[in-house]
Protein backbone atom coordinates (compact mmCIF):
# COMPACT_ATOMS: atom_id res chain seq x y z
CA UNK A 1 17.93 -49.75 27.05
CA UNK A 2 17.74 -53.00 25.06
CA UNK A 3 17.76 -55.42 28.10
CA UNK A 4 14.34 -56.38 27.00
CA UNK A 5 15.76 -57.76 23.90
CA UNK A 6 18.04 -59.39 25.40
CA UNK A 7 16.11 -61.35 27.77
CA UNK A 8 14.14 -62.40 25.09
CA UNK A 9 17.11 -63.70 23.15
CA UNK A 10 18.18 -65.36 25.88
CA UNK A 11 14.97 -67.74 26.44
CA UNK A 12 13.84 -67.53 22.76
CA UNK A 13 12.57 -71.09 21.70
CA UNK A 14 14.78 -73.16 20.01
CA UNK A 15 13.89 -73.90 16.23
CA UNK A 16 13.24 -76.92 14.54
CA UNK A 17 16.55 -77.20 13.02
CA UNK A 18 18.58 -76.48 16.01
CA UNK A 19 16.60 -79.48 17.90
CA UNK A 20 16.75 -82.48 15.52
CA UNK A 21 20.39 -82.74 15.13
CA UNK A 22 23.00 -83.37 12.77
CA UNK A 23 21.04 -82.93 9.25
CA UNK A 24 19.75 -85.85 7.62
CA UNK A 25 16.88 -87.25 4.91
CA UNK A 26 13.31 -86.30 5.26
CA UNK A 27 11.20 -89.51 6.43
CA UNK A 28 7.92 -89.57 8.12
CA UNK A 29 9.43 -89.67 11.39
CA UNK A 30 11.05 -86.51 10.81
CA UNK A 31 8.23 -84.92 9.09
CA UNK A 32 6.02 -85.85 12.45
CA UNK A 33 9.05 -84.19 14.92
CA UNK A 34 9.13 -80.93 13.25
CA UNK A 35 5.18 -81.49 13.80
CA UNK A 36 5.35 -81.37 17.02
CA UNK A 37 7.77 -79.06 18.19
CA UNK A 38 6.10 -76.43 15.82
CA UNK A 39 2.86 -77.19 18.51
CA UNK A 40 5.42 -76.88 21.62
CA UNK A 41 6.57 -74.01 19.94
CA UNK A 42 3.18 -72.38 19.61
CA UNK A 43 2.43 -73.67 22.75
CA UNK A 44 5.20 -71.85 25.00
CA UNK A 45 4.43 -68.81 22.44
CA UNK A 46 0.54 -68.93 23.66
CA UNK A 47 1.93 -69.12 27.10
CA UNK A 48 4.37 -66.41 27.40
CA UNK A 49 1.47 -64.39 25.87
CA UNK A 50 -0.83 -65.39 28.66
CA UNK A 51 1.95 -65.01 31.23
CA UNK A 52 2.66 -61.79 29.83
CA UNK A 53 -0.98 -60.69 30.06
CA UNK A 54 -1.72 -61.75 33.93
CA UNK A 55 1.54 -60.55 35.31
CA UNK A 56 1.54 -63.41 37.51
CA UNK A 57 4.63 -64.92 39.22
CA UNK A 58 3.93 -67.77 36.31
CA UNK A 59 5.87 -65.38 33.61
CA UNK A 60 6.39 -67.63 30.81
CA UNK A 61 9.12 -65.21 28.96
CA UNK A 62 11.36 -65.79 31.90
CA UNK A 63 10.12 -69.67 33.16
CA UNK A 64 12.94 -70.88 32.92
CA UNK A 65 15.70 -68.11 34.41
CA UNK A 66 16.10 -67.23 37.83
CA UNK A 67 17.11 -64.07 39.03
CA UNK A 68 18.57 -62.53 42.38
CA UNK A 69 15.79 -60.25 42.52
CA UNK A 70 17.65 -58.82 45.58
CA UNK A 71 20.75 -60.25 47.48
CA UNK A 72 23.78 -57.75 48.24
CA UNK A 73 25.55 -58.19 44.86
CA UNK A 74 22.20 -56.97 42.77
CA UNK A 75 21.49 -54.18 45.50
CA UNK A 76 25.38 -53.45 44.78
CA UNK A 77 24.82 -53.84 41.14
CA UNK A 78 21.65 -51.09 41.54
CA UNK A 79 23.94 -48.67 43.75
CA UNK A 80 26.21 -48.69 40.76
CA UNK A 81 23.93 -47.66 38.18
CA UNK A 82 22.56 -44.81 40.48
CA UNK A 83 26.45 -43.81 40.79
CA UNK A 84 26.18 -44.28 36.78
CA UNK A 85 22.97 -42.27 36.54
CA UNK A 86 24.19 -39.19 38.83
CA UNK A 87 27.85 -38.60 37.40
CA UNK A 88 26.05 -38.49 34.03
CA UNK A 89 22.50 -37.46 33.52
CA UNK A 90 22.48 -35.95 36.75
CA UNK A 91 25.30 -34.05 36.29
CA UNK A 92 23.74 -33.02 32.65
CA UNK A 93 20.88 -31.60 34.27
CA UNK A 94 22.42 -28.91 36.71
CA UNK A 95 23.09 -26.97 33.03
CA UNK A 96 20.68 -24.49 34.34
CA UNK A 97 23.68 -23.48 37.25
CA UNK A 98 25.93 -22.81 33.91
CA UNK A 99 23.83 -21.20 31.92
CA UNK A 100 23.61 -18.32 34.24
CA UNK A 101 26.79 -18.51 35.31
CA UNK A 102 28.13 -17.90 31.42
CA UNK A 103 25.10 -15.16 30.48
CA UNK A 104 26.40 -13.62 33.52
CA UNK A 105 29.96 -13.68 33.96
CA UNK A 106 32.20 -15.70 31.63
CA UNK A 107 30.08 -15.25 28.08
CA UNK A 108 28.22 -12.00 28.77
CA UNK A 109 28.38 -10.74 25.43
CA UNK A 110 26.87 -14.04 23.83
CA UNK A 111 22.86 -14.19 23.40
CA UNK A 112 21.72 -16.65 26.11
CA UNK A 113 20.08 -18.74 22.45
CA UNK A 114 23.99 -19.02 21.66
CA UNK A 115 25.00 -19.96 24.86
CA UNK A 116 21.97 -22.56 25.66
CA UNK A 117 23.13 -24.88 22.66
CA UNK A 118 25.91 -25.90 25.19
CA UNK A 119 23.34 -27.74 27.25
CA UNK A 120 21.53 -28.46 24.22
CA UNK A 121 23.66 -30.40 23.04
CA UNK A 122 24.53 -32.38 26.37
CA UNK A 123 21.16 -33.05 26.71
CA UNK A 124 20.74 -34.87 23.20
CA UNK A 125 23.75 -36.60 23.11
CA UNK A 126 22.68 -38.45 26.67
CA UNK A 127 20.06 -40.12 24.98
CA UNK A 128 22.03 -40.33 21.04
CA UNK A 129 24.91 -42.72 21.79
CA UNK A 130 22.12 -45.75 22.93
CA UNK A 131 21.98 -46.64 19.63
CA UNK A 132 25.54 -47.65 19.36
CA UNK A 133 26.27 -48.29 22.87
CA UNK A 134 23.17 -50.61 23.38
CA UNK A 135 23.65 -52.46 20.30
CA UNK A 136 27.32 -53.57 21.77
CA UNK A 137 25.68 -54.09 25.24
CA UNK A 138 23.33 -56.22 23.00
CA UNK A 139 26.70 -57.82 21.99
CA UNK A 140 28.16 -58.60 25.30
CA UNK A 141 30.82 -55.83 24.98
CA UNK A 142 29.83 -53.60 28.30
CA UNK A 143 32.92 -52.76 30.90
CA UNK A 144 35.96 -52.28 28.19
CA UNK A 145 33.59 -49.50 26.71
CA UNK A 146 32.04 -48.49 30.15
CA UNK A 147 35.65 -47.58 31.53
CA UNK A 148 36.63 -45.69 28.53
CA UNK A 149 34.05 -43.76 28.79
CA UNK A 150 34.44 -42.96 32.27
CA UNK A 151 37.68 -42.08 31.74
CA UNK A 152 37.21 -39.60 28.58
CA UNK A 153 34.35 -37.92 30.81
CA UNK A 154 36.32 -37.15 33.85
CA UNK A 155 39.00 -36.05 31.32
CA UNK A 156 36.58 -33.89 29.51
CA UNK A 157 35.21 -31.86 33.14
CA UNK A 158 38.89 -30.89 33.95
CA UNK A 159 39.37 -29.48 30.15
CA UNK A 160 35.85 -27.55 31.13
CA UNK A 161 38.29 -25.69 33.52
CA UNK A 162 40.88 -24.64 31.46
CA UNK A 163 37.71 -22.72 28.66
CA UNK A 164 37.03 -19.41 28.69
CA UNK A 165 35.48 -18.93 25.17
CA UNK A 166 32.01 -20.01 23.63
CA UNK A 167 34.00 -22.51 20.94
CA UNK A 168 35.68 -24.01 23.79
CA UNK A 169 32.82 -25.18 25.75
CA UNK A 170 30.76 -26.06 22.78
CA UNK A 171 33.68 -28.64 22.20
CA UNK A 172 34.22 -29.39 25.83
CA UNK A 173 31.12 -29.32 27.66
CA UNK A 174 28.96 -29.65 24.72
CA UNK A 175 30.21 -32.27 22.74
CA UNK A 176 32.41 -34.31 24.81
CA UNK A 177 30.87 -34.20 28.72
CA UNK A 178 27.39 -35.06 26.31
CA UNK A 179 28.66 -37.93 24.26
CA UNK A 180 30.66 -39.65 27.02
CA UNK A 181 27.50 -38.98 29.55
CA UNK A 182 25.32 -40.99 26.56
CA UNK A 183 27.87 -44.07 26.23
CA UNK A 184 27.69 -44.69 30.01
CA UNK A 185 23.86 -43.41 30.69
CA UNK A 186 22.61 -45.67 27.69
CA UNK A 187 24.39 -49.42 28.74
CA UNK A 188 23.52 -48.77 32.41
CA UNK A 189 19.35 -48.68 31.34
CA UNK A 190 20.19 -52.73 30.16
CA UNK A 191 21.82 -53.69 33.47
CA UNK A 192 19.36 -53.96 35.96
CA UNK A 193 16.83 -56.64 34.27
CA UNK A 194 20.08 -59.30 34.19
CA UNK A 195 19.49 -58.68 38.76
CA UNK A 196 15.99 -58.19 39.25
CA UNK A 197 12.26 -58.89 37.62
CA UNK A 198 9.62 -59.05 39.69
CA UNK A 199 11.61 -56.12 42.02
CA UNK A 200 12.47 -54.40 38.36
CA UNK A 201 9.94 -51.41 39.18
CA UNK A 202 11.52 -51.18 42.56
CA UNK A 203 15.30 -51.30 41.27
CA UNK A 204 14.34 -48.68 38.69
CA UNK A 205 12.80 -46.15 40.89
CA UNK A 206 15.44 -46.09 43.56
CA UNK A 207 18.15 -46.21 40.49
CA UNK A 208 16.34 -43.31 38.72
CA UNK A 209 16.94 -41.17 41.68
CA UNK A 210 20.48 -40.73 40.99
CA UNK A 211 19.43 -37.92 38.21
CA UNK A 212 17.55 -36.13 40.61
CA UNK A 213 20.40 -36.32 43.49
CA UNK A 214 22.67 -35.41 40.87
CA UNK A 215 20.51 -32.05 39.50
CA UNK A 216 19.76 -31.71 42.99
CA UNK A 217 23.36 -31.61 44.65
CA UNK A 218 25.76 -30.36 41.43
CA UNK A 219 24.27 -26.80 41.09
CA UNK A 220 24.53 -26.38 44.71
CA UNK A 221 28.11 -26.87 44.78
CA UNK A 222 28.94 -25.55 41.48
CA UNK A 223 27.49 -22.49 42.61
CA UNK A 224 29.25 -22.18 45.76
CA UNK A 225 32.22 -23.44 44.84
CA UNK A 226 32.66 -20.83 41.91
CA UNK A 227 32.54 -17.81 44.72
CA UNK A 228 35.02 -19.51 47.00
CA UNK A 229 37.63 -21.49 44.77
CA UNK A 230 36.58 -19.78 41.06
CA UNK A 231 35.61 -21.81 37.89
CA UNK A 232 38.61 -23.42 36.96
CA UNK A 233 39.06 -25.08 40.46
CA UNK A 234 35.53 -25.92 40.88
CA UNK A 235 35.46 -28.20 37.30
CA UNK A 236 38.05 -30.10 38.99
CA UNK A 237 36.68 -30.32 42.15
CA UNK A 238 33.41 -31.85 39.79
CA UNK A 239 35.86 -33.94 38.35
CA UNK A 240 37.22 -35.73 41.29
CA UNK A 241 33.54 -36.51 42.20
CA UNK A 242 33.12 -37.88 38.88
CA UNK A 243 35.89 -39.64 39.46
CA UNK A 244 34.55 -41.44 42.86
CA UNK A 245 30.80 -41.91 41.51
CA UNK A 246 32.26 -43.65 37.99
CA UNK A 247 34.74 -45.68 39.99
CA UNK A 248 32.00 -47.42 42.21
CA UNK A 249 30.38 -47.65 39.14
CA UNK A 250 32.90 -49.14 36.83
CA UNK A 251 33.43 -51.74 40.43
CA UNK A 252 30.17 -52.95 41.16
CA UNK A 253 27.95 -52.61 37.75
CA UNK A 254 28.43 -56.05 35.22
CA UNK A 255 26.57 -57.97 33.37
CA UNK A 256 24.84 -61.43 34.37
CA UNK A 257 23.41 -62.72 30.89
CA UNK A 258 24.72 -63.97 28.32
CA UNK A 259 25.19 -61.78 25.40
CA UNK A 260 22.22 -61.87 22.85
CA UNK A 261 23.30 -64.92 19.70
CA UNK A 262 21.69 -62.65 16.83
CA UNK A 263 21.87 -58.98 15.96
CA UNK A 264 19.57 -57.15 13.86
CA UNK A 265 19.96 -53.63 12.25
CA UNK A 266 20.67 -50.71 14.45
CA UNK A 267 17.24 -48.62 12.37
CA UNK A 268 14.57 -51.21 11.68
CA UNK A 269 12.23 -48.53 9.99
CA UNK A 270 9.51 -51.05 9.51
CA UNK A 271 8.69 -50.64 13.11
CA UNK A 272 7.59 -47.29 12.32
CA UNK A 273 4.72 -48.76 10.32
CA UNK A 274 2.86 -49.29 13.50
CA UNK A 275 0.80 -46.44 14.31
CA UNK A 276 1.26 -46.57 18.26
CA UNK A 277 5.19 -46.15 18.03
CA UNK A 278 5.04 -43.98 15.74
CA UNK A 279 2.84 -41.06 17.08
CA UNK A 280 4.23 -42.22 20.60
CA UNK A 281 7.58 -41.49 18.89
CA UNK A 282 6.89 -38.31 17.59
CA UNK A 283 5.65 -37.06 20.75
CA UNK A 284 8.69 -38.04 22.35
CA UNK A 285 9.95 -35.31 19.88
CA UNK A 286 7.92 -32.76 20.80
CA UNK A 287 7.68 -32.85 23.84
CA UNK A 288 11.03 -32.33 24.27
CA UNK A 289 11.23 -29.52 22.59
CA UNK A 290 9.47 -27.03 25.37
CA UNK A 291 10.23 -29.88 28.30
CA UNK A 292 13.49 -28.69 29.65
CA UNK A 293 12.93 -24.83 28.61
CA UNK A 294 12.05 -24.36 32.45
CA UNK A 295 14.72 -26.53 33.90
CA UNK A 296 17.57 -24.26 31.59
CA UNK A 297 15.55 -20.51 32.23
CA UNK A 298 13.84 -20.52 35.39
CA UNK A 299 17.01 -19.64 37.56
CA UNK A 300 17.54 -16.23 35.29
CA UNK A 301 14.07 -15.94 34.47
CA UNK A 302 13.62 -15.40 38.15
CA UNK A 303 15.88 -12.74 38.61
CA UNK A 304 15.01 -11.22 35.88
CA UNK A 305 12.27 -10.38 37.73
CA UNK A 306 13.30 -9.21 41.05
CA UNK A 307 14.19 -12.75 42.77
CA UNK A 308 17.49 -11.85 44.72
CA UNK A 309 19.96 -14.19 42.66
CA UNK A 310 21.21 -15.96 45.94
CA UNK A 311 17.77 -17.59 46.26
CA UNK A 312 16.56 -18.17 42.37
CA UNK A 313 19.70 -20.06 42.06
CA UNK A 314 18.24 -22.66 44.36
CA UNK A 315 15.10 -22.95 41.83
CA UNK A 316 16.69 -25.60 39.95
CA UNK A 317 17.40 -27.71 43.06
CA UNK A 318 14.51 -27.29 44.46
CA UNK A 319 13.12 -28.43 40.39
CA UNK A 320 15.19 -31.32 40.67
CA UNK A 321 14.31 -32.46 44.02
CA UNK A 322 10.74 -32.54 43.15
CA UNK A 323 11.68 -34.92 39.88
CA UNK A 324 13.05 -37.52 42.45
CA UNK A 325 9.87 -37.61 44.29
CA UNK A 326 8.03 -37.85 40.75
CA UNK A 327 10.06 -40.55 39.56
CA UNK A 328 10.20 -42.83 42.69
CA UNK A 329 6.05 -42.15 42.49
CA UNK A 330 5.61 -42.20 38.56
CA UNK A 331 7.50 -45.57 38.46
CA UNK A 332 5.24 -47.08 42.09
CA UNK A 333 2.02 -45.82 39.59
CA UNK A 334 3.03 -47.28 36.55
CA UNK A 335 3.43 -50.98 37.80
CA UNK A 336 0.02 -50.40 38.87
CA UNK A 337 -2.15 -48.99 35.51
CA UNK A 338 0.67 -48.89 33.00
CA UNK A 339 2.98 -46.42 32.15
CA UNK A 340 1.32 -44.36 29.13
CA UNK A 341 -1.66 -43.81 31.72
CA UNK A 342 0.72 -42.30 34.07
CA UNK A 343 2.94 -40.48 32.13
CA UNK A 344 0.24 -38.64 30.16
CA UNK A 345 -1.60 -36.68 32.72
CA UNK A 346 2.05 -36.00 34.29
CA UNK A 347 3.16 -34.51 30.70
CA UNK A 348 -0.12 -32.27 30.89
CA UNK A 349 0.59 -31.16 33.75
CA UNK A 350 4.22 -30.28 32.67
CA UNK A 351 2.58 -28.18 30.33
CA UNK A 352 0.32 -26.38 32.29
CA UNK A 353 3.43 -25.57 34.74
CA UNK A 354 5.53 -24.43 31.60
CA UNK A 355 2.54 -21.66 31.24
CA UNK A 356 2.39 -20.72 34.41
CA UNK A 357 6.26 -20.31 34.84
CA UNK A 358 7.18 -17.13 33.10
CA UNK A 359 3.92 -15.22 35.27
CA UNK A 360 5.11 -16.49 38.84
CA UNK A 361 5.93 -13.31 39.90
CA UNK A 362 6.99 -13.70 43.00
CA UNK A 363 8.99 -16.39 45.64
CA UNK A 364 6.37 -18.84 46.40
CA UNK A 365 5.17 -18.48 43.23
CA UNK A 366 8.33 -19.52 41.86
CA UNK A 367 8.93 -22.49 44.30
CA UNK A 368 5.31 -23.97 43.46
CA UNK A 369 6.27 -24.19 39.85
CA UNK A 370 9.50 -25.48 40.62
CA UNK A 371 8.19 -28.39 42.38
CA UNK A 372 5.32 -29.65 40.61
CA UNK A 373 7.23 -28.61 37.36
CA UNK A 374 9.88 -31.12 38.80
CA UNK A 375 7.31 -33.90 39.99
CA UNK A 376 5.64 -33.88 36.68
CA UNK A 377 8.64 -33.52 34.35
CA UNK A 378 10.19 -36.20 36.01
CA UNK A 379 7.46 -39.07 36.05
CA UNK A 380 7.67 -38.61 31.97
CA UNK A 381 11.29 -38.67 32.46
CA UNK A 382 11.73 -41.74 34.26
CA UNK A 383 8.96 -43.61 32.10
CA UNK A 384 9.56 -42.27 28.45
CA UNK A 385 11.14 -45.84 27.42
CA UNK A 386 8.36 -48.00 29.02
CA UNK A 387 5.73 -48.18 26.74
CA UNK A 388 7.54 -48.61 23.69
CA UNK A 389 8.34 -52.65 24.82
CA UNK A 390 4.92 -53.30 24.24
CA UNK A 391 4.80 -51.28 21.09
CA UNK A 392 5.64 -53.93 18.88
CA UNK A 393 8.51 -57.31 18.27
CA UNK A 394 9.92 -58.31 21.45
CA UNK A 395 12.86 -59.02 19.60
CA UNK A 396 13.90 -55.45 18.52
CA UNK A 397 12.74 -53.23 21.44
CA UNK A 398 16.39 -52.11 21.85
CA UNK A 399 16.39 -50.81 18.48
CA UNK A 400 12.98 -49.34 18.43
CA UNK A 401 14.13 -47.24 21.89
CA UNK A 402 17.21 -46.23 20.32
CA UNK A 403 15.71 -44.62 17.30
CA UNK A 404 12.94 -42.84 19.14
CA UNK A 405 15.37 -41.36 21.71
CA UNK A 406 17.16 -40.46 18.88
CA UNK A 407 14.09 -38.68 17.93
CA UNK A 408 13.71 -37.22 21.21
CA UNK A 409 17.41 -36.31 21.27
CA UNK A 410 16.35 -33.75 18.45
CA UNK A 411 13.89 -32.56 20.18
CA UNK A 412 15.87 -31.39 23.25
CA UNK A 413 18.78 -30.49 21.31
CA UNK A 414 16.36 -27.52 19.11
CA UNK A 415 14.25 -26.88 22.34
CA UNK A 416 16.26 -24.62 24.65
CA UNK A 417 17.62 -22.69 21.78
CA UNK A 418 14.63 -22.00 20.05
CA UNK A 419 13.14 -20.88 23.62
CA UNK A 420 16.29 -18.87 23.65
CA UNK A 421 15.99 -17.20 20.25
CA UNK A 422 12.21 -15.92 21.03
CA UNK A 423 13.47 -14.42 24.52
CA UNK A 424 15.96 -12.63 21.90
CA UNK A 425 13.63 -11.36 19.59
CA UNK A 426 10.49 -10.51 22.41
CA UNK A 427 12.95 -9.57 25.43
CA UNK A 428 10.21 -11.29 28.11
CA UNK A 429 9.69 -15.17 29.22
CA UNK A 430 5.92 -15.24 28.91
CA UNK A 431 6.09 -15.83 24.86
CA UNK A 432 8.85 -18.74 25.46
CA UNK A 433 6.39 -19.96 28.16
CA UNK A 434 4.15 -20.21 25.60
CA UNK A 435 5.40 -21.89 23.06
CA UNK A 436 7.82 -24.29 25.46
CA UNK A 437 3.87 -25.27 27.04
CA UNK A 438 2.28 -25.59 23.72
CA UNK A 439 4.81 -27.70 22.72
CA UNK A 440 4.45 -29.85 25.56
CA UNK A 441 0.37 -29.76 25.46
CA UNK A 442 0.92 -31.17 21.69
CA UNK A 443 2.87 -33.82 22.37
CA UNK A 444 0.02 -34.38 24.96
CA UNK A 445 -2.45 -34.84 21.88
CA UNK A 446 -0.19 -37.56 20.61
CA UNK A 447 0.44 -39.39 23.63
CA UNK A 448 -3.58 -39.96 23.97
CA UNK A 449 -3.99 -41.13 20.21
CA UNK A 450 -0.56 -43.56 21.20
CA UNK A 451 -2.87 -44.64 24.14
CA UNK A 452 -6.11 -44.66 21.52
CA UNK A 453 -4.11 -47.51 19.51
CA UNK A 454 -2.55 -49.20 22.03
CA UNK A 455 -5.82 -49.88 23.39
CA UNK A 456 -7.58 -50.41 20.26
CA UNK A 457 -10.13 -48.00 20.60
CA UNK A 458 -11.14 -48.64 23.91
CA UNK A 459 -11.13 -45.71 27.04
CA UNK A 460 -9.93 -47.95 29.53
CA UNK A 461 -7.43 -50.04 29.65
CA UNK A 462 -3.78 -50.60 31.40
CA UNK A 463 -0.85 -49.69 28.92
């Protein structure tokens, strides 16, 4: 997540002092040097602006790096982050498969609210741990804590087997498969822009895909595995897959770089002062907050109302698979006009989805949802971090992405329970449809008044 800052670090002007040598007595001489490397300075500042600007192959932030931009050890270095990307985000998003497996037959006397803070909190603490972890990756300190990780979250999905009570799995599942999940998900969002930059987009999108594989192909065999081996066996069984997605991951993913010579703080609050990130960041909030309250209740939600269970199961697959074709899409679009103009009509649509959810009714219904739920959701997904680069410094972009996923980590950790709570206290899915899609459609409002200062007032405009 803070590869941007990194780059920049790495081809960041020289100062004065650092180009006249060993110190010495002001003289005229001098006075003129510092002179004129302050107009070289502004110079190569006005043209990585420019470059910048036209997108041209003439780039001025990176004139003077090269980069594979392809090659089998970057496409290598892109397989393992999709590895990276399925054993832990994808893997975090086939919690819909467990939350009706728990309301149903492990925790049935535990409100599904109660139960849904499980997921809730894997879902936060995925995003939560970038602020530490990309700070070190900022560092140069990447596969000592990459490994560890790997190994505590293998070690965490076999202790998943052995729980059979709510505190258990809160600890497990919750706490630990979440936390781990963010310390390798958060580093692997840096790696790819020390291979590739003018194939970045590309590299991205085909990377991006391993969430969707992974909420694609997990619930699928959790769910079958469960009738044929039971619960206990099937963790494991997740847990040796773990084990072969993290190890090509831990093999093939590394840094290229060199680490970044000056940290800043990990919260820079003064970024907040600009209006853009900060209305973009508190729609990141909200919208999270109603976006994955389809992705954890459609499964039950359908047959709660008369879906045989053998086929709404496959409702968050078939969600899932429709995110990979919005992401690989969302991410082609957004080189194109920019990704706030791509992922706001996406996030509307979202919304409109959300509302339409709870009153499919019946199996196509359900499957139409499902997809362009999935297509939508995941363009915003795949994009949220984008516009923030140009949302201020280039220096501290990994900082200003770690504190508004932070933000957005609170969002999707209060979400699904909340949605939870009103199914509770109404007993039908059309009220949490309704607030889970309001929620959405607001954060809508703040991504267009983002866009309104991005642009400066104008209507049109790539950002």
């Amino acid at each position: 997540m803070s590869a941007v800052s990194e780059v920049d670090a790495v081809t960041t002007v020289p100062e004065a002092s650092d180009l006249d040598g060993p110190t010495r007595a002001p003289s005229a001489d001098n006075h003129d040097s510092e002179k004129r490397i302050e107009r070289r300075s502004s110079d190569d500042n006005a043209s990585m602006s420019k470059g910048k600007e036209d997108g041209g192959a003439h780039d001025g932030e990176h004139a003077h790096l090269s980069f594979p931009d392809g090659g089998l050890r970057a496409w290598l270095v892109a397989l393992g982050v999709g590895c990276g990307i399925m054993a832990t985000f994808g893997f975090v998003n086939a919690w819909g498969v467990f939350q009706a497996f728990y309301e149903e037959t492990m925790l049935p006397d535990t409100s599904p609210s109660t139960i849904a803070w499980i997921g809730s909190v894997q879902y936060a603490l995925v995003f939560i741990p970038g602020l530490i972890f990309g700070r070190l990756f900022d560092m140069g300190y990447f596969k000592g804590p990459l490994f560890v990780a790997s190994s505590l979250l293998v070690a965490s999905t076999f202790l998943v087997a052995q729980c059979t009570q709510f505190w258990q799995l809160i600890l497990c599942q919750g706490l630990a498969v979440g936390f781990t999940s963010g310390a390798i998900f958060g580093p692997m969002m840096g790696i790819l822009p020390h291979w590739f930059h003018k194939k970045l987009g590309i590299a991205y999108g085909l990377t991006a895909t391993g969430s969707s594989l992974g909420g694609t192909l997990f619930p699928i065999a959790v769910r079958n595995l469960i009738s044929q081996v039971g619960f206990p066996w099937t963790m494991r069984i997740v847990g040796f897959i773990l084990v072969f997605l993290l190890g090509i991951c831990n093999l093939t993913v590394d840094r290229r770089l060199p680490p970044k010579p000056r940290s800043g703080p990990f919260i820079n609050l003064r970024a907040f002062k600009t209006p853009s990130y900060a209305v973009y960041s508190a729609s990141a909030f909200t919208s999270f907050l109603g976006l994955y309250t389809v992705l954890t209740y459609i499964d039950v939600s359908a047959a709660a109302a008369g879906i045989t269970e053998n086929f709404s199961f496959y409702l968050l697959p078939i969600a899932n698979a429709g995110s990979l074709i919005g992401r690989v899409l969302g991410g082609i679009c957004a080189d194109r006009f920019g990704p706030l103009n791509v992922i706001t009509p996406a996030t509307f649509v979202a919304g409109i989805m959300t509302y339409a959810w709870p009153y499919s009714g019946s199996v196509g219904g359900y499957v139409i949802v499902a997809i362009l739920y999935g297509m939508s959701s995941g363009v915003y997904a795949s994009l949220v971090a984008s516009p923030i680069v140009h949302m201020g410094e280039r220096w501290d972009v990994g900082t200003r992405v770690g504190m508004s996923f932070t933000l957005l980590a609170l969002g999707a950790l209060a979400g699904p329970p909340i949605s939870g709570a009103i199914y509770d206290a109404t007993g039908n899915y059309r009220a949490v449809g309704f607030y889970a899609g309001s929620t959405v459609e607001l954060a809508v409002v703040l991504l267009l008044i983002s866009r309104h200062f991005v642009l400066k007032g104008k209507f049109w405009g790539r950002c």
